[in-house]
PDB file of N, CA and C in Angstrom:
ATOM      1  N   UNK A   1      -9.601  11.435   2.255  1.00  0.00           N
ATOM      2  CA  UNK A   1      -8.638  10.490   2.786  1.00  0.00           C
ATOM      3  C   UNK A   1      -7.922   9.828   1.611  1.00  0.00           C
ATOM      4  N   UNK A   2      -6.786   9.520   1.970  1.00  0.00           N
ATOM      5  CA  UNK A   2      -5.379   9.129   0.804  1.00  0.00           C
ATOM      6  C   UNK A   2      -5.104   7.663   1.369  1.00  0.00           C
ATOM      7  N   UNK A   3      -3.902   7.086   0.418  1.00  0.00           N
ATOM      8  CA  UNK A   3      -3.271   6.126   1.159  1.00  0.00           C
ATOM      9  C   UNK A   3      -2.711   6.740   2.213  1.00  0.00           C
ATOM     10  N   UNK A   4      -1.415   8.237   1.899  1.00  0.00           N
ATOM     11  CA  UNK A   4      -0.888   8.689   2.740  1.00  0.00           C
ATOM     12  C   UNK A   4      -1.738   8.852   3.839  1.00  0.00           C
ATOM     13  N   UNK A   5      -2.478   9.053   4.209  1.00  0.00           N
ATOM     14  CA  UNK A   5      -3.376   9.247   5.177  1.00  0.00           C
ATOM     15  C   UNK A   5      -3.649   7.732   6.015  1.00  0.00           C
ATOM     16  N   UNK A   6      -3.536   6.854   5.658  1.00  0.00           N
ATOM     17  CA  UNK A   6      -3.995   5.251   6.052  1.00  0.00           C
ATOM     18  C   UNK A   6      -2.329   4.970   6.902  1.00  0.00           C
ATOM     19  N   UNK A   7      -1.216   5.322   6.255  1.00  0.00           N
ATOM     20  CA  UNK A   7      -0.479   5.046   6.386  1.00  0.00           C
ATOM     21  C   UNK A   7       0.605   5.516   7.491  1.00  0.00           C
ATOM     22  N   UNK A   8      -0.073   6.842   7.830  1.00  0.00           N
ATOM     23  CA  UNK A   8       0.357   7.854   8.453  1.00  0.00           C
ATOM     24  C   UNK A   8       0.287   7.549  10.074  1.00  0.00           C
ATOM     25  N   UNK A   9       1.768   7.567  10.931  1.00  0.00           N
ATOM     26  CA  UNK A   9       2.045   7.180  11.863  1.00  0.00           C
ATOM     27  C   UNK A   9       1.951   5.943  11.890  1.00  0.00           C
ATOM     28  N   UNK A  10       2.581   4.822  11.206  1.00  0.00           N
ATOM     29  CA  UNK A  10       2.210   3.345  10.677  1.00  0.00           C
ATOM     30  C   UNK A  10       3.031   2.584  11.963  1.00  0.00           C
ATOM     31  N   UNK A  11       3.929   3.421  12.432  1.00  0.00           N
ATOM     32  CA  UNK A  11       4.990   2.456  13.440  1.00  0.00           C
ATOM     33  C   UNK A  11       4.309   2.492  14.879  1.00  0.00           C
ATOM     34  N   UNK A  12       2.809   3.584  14.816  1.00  0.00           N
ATOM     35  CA  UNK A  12       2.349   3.227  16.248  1.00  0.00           C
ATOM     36  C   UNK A  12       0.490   2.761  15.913  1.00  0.00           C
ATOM     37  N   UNK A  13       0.504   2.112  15.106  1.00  0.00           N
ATOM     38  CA  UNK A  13      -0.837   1.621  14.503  1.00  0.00           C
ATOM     39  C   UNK A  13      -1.224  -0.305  14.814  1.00  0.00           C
ATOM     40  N   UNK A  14      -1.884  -0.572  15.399  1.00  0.00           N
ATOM     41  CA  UNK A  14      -2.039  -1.949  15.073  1.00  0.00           C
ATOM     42  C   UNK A  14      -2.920  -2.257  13.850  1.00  0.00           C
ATOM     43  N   UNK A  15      -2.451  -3.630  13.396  1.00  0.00           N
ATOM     44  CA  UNK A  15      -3.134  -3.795  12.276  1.00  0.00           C
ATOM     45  C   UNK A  15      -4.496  -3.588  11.949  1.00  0.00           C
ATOM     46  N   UNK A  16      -5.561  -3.906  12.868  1.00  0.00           N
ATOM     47  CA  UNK A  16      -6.557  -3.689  12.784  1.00  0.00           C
ATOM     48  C   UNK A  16      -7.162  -2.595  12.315  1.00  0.00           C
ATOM     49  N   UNK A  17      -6.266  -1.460  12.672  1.00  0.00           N
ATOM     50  CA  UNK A  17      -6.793  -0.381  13.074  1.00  0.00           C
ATOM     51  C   UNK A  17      -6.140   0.575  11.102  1.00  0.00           C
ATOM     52  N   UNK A  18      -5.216  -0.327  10.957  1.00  0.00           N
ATOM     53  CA  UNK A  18      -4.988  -0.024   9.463  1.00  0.00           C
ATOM     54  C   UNK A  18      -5.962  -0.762   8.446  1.00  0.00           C
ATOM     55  N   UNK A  19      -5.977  -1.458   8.953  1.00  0.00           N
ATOM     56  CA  UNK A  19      -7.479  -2.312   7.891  1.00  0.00           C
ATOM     57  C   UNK A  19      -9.013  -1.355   7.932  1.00  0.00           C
ATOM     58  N   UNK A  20      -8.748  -1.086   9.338  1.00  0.00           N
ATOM     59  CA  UNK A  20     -10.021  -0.457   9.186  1.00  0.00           C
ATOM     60  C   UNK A  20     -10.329   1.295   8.748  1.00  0.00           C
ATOM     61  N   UNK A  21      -9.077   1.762   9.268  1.00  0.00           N
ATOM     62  CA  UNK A  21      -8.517   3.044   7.844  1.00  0.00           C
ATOM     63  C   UNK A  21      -8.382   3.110   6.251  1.00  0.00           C
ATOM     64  N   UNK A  22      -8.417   1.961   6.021  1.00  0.00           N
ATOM     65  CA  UNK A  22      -7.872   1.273   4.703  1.00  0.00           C
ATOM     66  C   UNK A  22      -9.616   1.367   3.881  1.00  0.00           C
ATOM     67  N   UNK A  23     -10.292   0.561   4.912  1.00  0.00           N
ATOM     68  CA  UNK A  23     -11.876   0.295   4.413  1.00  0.00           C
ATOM     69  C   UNK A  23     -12.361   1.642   4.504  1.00  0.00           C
ATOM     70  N   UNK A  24     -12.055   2.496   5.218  1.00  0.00           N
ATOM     71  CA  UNK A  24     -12.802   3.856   5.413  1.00  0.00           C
ATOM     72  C   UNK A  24     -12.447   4.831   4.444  1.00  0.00           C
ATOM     73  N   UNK A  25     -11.268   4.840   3.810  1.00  0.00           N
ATOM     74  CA  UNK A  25     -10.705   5.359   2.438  1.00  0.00           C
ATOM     75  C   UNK A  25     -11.752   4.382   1.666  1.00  0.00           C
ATOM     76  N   UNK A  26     -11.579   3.277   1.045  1.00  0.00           N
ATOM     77  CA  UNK A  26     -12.190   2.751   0.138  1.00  0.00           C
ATOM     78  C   UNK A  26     -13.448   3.291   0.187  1.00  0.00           C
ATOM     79  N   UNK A  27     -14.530   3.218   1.133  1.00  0.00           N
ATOM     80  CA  UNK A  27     -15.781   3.974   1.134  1.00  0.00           C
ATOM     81  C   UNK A  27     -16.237   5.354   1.031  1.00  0.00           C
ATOM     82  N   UNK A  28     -14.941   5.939   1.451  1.00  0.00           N
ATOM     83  CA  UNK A  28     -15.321   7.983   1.366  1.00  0.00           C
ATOM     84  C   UNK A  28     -14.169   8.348   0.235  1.00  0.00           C
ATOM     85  N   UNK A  29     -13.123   7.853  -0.567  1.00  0.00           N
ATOM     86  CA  UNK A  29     -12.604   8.147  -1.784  1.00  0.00           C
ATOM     87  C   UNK A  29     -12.913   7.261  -2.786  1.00  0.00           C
ATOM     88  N   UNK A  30     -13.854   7.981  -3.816  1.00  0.00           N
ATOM     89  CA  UNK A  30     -14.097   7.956  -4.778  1.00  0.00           C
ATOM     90  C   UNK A  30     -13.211   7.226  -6.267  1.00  0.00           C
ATOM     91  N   UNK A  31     -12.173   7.776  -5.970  1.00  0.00           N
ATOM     92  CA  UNK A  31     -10.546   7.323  -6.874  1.00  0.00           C
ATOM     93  C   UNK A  31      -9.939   5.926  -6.734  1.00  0.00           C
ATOM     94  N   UNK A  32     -10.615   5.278  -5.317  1.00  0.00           N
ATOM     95  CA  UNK A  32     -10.404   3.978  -5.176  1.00  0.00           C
ATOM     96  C   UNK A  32     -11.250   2.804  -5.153  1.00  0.00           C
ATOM     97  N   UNK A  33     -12.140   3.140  -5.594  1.00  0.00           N
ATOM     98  CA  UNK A  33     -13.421   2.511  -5.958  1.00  0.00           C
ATOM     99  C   UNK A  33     -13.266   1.203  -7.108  1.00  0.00           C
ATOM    100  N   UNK A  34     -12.050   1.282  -7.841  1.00  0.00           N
ATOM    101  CA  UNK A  34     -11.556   0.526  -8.841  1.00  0.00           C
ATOM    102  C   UNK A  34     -10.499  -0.781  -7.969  1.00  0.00           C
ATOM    103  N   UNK A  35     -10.716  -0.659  -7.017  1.00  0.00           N
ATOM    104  CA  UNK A  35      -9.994  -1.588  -6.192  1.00  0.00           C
ATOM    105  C   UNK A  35     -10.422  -2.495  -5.674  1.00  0.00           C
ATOM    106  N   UNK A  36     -10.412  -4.098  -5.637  1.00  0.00           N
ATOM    107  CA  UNK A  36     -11.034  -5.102  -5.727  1.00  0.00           C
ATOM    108  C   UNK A  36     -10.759  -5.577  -4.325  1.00  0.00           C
ATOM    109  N   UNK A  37     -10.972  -6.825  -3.690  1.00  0.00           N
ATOM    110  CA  UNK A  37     -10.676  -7.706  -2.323  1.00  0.00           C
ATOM    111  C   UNK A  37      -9.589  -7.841  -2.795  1.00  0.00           C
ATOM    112  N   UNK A  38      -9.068  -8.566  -3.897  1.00  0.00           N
ATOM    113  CA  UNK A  38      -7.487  -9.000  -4.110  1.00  0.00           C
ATOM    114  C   UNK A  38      -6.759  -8.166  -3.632  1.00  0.00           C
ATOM    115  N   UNK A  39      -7.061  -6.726  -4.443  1.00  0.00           N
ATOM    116  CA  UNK A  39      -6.132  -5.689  -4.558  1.00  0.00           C
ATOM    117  C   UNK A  39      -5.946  -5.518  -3.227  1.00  0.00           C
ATOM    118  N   UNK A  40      -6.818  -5.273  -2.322  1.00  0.00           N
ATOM    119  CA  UNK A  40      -6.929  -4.353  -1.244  1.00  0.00           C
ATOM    120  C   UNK A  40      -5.974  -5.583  -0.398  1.00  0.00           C
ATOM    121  N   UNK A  41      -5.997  -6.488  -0.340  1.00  0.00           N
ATOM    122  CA  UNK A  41      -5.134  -7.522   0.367  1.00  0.00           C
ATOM    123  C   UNK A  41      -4.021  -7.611   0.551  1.00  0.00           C
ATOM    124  N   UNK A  42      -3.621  -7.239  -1.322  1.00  0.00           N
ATOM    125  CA  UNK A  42      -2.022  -6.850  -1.384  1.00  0.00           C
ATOM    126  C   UNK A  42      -1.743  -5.643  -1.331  1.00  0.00           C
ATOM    127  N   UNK A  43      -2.528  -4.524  -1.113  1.00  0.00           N
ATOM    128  CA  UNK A  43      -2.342  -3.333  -0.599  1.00  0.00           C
ATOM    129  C   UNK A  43      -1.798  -3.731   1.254  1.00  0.00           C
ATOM    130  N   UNK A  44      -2.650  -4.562   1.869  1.00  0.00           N
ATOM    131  CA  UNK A  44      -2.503  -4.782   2.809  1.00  0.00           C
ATOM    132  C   UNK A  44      -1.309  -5.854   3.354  1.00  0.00           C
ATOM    133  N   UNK A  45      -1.156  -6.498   2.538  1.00  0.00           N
ATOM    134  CA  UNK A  45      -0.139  -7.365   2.456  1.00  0.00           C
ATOM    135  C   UNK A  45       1.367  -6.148   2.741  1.00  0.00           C
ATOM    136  N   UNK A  46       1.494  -5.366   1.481  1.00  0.00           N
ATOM    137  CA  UNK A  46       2.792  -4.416   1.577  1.00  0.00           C
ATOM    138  C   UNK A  46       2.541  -3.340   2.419  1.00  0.00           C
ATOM    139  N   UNK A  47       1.372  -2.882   3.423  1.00  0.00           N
ATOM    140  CA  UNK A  47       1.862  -2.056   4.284  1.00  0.00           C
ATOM    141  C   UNK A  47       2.299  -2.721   5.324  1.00  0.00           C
ATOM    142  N   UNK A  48       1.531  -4.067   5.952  1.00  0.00           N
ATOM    143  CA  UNK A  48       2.224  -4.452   6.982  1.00  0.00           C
ATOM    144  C   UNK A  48       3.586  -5.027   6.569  1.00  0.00           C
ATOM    145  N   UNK A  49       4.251  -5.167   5.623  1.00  0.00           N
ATOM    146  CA  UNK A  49       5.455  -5.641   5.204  1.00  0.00           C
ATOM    147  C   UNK A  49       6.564  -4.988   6.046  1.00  0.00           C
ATOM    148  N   UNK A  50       6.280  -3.129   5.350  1.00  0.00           N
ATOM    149  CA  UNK A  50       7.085  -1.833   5.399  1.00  0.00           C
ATOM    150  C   UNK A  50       6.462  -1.418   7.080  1.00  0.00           C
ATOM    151  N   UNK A  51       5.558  -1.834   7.629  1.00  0.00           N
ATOM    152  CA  UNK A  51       5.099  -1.490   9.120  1.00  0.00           C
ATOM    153  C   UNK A  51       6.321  -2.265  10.256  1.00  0.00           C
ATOM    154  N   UNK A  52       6.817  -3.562   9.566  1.00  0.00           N
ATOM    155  CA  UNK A  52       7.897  -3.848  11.038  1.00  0.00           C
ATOM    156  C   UNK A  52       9.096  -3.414  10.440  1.00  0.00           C
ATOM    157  N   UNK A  53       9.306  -2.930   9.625  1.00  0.00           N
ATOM    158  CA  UNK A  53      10.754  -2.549   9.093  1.00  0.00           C
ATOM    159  C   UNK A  53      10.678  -1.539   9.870  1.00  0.00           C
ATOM    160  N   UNK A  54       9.700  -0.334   9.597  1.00  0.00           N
ATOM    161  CA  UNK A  54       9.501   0.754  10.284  1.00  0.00           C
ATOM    162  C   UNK A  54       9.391   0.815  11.841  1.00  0.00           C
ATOM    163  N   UNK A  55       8.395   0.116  12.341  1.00  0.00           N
ATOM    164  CA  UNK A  55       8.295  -0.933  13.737  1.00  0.00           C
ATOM    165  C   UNK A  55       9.820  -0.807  14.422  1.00  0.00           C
ATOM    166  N   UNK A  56      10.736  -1.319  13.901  1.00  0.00           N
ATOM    167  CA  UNK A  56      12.203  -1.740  13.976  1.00  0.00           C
ATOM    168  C   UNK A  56      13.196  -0.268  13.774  1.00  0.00           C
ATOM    169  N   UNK A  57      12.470   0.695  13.132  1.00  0.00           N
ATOM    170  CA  UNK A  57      13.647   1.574  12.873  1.00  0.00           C
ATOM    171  C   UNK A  57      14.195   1.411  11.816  1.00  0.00           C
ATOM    172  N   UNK A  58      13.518   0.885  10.651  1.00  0.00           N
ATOM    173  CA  UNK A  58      14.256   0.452   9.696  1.00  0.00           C
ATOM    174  C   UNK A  58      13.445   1.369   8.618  1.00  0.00           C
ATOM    175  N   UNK A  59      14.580   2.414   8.204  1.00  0.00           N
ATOM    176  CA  UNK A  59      13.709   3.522   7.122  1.00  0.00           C
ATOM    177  C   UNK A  59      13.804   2.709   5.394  1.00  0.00           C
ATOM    178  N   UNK A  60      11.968   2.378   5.108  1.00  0.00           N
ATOM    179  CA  UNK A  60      12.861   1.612   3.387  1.00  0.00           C
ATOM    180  C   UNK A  60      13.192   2.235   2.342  1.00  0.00           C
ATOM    181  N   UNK A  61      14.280   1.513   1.915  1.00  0.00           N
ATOM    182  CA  UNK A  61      15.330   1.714   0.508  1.00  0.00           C
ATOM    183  C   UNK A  61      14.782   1.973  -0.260  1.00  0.00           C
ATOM    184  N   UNK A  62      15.325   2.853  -1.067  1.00  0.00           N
ATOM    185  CA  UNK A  62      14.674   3.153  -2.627  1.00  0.00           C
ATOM    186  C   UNK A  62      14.384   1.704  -3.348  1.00  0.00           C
ATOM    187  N   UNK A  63      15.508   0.894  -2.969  1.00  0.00           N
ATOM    188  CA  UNK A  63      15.955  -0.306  -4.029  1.00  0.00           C
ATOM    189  C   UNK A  63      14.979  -0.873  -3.378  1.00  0.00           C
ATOM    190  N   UNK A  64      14.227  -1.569  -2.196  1.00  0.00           N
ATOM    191  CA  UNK A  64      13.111  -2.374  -1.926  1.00  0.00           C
ATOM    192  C   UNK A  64      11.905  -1.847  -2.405  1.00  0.00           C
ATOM    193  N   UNK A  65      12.052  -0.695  -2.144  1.00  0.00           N
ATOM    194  CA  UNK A  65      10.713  -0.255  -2.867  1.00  0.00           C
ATOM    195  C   UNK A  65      10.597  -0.443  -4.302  1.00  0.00           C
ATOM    196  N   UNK A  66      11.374   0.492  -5.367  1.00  0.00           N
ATOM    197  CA  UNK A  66      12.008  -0.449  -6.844  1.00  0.00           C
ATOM    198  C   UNK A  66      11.562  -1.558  -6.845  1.00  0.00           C
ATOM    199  N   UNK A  67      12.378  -2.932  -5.643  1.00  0.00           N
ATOM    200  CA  UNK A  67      12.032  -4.215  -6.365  1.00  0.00           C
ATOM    201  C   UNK A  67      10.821  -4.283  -6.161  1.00  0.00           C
ATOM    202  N   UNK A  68       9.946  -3.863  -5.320  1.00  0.00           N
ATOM    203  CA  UNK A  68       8.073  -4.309  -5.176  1.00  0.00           C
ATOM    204  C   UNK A  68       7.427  -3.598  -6.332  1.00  0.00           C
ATOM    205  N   UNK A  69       8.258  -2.341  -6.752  1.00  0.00           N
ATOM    206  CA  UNK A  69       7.004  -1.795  -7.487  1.00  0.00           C
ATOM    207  C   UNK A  69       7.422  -3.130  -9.046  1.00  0.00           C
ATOM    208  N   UNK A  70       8.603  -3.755  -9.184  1.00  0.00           N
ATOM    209  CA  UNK A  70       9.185  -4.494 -10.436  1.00  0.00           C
ATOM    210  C   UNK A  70       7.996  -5.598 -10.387  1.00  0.00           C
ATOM    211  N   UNK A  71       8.175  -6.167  -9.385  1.00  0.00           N
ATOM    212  CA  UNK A  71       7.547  -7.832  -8.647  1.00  0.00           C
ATOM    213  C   UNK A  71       5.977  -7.126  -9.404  1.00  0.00           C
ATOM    214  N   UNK A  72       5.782  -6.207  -8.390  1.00  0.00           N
ATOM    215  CA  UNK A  72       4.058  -5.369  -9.212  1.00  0.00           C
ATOM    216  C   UNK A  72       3.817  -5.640 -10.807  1.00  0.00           C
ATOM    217  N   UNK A  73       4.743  -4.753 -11.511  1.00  0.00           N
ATOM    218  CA  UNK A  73       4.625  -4.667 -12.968  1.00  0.00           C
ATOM    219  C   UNK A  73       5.155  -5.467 -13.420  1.00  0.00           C
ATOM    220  N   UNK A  74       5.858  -6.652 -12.951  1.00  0.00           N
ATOM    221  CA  UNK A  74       6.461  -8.005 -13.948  1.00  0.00           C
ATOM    222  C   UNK A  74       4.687  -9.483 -13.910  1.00  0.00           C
ATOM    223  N   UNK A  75       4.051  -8.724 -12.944  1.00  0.00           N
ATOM    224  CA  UNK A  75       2.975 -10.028 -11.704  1.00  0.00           C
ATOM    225  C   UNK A  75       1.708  -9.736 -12.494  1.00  0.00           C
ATOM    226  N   UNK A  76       1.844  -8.054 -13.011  1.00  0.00           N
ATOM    227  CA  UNK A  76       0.305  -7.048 -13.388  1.00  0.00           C
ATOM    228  C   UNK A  76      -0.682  -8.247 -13.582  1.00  0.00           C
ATOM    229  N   UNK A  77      -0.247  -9.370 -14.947  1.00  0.00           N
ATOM    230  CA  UNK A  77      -1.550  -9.589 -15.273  1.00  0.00           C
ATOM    231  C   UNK A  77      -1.826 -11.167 -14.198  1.00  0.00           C
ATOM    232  N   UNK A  78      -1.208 -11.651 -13.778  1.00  0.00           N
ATOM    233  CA  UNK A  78      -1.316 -12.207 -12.794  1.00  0.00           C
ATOM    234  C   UNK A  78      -1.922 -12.089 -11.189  1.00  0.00           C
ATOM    235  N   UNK A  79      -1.608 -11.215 -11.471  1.00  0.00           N
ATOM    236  CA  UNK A  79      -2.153 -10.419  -9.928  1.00  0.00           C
ATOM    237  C   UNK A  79      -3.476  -9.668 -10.146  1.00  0.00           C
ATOM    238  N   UNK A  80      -3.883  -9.548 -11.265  1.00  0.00           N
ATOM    239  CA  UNK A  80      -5.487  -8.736 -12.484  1.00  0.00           C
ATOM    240  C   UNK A  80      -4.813  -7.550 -11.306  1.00  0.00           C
ATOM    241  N   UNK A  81      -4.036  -6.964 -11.534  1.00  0.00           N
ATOM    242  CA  UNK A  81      -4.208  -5.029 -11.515  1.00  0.00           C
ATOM    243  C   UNK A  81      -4.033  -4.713 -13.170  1.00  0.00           C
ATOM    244  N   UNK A  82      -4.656  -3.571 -12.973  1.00  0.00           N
ATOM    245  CA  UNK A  82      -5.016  -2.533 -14.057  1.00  0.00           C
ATOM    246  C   UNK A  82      -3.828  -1.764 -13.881  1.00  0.00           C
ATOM    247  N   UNK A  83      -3.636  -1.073 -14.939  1.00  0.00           N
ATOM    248  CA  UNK A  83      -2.222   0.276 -14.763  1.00  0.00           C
ATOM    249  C   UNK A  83      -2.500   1.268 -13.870  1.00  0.00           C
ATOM    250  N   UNK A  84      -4.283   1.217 -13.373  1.00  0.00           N
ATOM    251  CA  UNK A  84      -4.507   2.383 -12.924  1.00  0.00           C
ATOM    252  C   UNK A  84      -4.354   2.203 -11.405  1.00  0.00           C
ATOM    253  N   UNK A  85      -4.368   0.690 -11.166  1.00  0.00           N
ATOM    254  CA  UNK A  85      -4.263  -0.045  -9.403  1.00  0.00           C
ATOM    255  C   UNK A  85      -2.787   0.213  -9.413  1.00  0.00           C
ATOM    256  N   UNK A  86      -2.338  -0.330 -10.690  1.00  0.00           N
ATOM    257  CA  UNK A  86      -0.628  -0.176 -10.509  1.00  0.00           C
ATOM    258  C   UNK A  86      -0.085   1.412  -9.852  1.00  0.00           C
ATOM    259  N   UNK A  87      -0.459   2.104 -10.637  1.00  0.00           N
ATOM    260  CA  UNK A  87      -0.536   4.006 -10.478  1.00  0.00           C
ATOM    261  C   UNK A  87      -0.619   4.391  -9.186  1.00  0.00           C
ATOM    262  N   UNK A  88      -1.963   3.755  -8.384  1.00  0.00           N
ATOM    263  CA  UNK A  88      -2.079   4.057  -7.082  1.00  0.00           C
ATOM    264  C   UNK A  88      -1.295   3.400  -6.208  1.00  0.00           C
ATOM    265  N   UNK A  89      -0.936   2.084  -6.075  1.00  0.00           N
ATOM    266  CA  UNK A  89       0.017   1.177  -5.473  1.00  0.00           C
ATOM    267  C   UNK A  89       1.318   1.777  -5.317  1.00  0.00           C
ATOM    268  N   UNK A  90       1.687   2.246  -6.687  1.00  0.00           N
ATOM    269  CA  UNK A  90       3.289   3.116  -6.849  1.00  0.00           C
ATOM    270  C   UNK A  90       2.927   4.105  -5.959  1.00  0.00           C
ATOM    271  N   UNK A  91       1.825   4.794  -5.777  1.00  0.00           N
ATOM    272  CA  UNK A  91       1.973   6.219  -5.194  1.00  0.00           C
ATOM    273  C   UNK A  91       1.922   5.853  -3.506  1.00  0.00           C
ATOM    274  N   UNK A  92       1.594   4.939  -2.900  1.00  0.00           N
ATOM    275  CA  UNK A  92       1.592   3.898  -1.471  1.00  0.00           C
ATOM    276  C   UNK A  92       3.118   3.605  -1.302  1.00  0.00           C
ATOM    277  N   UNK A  93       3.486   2.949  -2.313  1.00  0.00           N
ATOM    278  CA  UNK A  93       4.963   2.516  -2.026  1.00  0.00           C
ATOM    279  C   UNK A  93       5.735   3.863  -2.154  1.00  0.00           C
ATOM    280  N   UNK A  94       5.380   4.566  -2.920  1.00  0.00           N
ATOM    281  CA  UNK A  94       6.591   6.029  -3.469  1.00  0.00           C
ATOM    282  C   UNK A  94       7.128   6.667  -0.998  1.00  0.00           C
ATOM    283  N   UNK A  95       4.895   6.433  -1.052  1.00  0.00           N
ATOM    284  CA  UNK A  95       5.292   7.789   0.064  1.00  0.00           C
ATOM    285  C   UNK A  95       5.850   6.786   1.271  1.00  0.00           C
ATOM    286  N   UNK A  96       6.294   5.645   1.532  1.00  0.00           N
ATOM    287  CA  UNK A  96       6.991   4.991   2.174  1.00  0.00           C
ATOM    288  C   UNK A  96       8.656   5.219   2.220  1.00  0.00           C
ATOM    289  N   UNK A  97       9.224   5.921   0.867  1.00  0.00           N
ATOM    290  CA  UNK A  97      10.073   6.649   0.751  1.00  0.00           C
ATOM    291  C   UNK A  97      10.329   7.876   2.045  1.00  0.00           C
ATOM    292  N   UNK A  98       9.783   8.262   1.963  1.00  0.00           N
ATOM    293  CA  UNK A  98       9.492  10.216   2.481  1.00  0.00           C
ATOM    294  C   UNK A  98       9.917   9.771   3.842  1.00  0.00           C
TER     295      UNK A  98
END
């Protein structure tokens, strides 16, 4: 299991049910194991962000995505992500693109 995978069919998901996809990645992938309560919050924080845009019919912009991944890497040491939370975060926001 991936983010893409957590994320997948997001416009007919209630939240719950992404939190609890979210925790079930964290426990059976290995690669995300470096991911803290903070992190996982603001992981959770920006899918339900991009969930009512989507919700709405609203496909997101390169440029919103851009400014979150900026807000990300201007916040890094503020926010304690690592380059490697950053890495995975970009790859969450990238497939919100697609």
């Amino acid at each position: 299991m991936d983010l893409k995978d957590v994320t997948e069919d997001l416009s007919n998901q209630y939240n719950y049910r992404i939190e609890q996809r979210l925790e079930e990645m964290m426990r059976t992938n290995p690669n995300y194991k470096n991911l803290d309560r903070h992190n996982r919050e603001l992981i959770l924080d920006l899918i339900k962000k991009y969930k009512e845009k989507i919700r709405k019919g609203i496909k997101p912009s390169r440029l919103t995505v851009r400014e979150d991944k900026y807000y990300l890497h201007q916040n890094r040491i503020k926010l304690g992500l690592t380059y490697r939370d950053l890495e995975q975060i970009n790859k969450l926001l990238e497939s919100f693109k697609e």
